[in-house]
C-alpha atoms as a PDB file:
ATOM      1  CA  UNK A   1       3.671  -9.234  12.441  1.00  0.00           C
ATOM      2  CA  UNK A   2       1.901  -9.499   8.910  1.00  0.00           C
ATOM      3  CA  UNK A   3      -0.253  -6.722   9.983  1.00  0.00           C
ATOM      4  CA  UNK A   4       0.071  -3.407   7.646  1.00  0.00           C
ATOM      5  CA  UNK A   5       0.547  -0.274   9.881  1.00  0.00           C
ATOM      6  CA  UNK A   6       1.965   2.976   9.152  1.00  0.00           C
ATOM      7  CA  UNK A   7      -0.041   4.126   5.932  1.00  0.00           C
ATOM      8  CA  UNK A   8      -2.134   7.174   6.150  1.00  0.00           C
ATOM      9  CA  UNK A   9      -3.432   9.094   3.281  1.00  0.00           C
ATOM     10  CA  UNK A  10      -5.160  12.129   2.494  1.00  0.00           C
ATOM     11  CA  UNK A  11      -7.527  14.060  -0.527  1.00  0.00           C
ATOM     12  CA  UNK A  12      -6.282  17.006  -2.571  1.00  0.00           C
ATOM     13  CA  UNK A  13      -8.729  19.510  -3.649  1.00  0.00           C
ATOM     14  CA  UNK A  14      -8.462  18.472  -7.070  1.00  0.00           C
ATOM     15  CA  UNK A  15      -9.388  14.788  -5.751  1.00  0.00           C
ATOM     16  CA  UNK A  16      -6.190  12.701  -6.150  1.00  0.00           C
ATOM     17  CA  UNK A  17      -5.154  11.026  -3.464  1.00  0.00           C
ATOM     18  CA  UNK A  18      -1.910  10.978  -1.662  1.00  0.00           C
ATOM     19  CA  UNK A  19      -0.930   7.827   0.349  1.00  0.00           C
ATOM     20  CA  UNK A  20       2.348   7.984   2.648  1.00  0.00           C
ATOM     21  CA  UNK A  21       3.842   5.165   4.486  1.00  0.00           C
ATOM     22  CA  UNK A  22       5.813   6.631   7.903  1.00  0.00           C
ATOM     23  CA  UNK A  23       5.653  10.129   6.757  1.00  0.00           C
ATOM     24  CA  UNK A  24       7.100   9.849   3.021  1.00  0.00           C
ATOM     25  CA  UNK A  25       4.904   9.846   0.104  1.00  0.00           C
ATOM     26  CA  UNK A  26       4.704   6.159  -0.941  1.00  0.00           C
ATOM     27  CA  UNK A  27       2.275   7.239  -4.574  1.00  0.00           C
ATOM     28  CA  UNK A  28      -0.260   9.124  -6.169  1.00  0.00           C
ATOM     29  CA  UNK A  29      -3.539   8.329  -6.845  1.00  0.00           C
ATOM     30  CA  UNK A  30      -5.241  10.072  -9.986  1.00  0.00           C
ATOM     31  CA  UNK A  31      -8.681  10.026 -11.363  1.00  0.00           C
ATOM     32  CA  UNK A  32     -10.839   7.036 -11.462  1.00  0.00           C
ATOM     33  CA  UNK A  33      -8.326   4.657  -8.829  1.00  0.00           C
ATOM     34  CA  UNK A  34      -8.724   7.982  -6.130  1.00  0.00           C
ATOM     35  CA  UNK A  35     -12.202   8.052  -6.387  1.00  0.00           C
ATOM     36  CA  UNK A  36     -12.410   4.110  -6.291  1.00  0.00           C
ATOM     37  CA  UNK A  37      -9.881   4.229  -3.618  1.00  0.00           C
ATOM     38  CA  UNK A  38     -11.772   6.527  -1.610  1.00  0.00           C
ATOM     39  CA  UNK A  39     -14.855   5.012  -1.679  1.00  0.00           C
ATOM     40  CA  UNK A  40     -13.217   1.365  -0.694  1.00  0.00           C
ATOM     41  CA  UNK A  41     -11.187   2.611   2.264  1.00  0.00           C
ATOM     42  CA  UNK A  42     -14.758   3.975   3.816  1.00  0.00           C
ATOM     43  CA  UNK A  43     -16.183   0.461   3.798  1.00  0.00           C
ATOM     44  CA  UNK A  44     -12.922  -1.904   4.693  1.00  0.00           C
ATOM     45  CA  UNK A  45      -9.741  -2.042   6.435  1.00  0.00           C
ATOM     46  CA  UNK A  46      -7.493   1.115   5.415  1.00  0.00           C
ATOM     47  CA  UNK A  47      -4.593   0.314   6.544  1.00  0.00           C
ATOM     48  CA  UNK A  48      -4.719  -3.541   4.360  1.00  0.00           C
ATOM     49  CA  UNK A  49      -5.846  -1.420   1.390  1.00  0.00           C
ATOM     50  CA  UNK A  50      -3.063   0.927   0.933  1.00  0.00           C
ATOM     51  CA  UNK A  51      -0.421  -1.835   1.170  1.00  0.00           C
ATOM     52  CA  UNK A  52      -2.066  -3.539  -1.582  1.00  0.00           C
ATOM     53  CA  UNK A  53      -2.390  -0.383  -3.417  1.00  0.00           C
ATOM     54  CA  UNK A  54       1.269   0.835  -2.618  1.00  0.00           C
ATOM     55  CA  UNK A  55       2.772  -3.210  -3.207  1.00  0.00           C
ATOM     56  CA  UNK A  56       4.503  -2.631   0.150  1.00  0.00           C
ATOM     57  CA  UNK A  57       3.193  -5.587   1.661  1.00  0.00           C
ATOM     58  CA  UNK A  58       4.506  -9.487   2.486  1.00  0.00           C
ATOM     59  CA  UNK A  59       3.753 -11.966   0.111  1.00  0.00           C
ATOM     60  CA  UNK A  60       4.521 -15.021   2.591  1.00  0.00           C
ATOM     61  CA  UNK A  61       7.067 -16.117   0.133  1.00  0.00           C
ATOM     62  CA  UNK A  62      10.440 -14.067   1.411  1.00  0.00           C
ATOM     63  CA  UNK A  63      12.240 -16.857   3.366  1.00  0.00           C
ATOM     64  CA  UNK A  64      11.518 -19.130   0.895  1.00  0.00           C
ATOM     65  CA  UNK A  65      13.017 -16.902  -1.895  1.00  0.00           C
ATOM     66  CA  UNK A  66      15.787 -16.236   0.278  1.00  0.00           C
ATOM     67  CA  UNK A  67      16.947 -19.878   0.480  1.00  0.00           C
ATOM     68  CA  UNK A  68      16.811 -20.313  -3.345  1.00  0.00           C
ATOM     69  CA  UNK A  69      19.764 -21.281  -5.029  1.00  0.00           C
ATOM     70  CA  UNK A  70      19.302 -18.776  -7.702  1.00  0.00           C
ATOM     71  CA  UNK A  71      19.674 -16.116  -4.075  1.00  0.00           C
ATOM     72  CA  UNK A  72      22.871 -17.798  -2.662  1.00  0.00           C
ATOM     73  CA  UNK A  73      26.174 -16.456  -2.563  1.00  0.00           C
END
């Protein structure tokens, strides 16, 4: 748990950058971030990356948020 799986992404010809999450297109990356994106995911952990770069990942703070009275019903 915690650990991001289920990213995988591949390069167009005209070099953006197409990251999908189980199979359905979770963004786009153009330009500048799909070159910078590319190079990154060569040296590090891809699968870490792309949830950062998508914002599907945990931030820890869900349960807490959760139990906040502004959340209660």
């Amino acid at each position: 748990m915690g650990i991001p799986e289920g990213f995988d992404w591949s390069e167009r010809k005209d070099g953006s950058v197409v990251i999908t999450h189980h199979g359905a297109v979770a963004t786009v990356l153009r330009g500048r971030r799909a070159a910078d994106f590319v190079e990154d995911v060569e040296a590090g952990d891809d699968q870490e990356l792309m949830a950062r770069v998508t914002g599907n990942y945990k931030h820890g703070n869900e349960r807490t948020a959760k139990n906040h009275p502004r959340n209660r019903r």
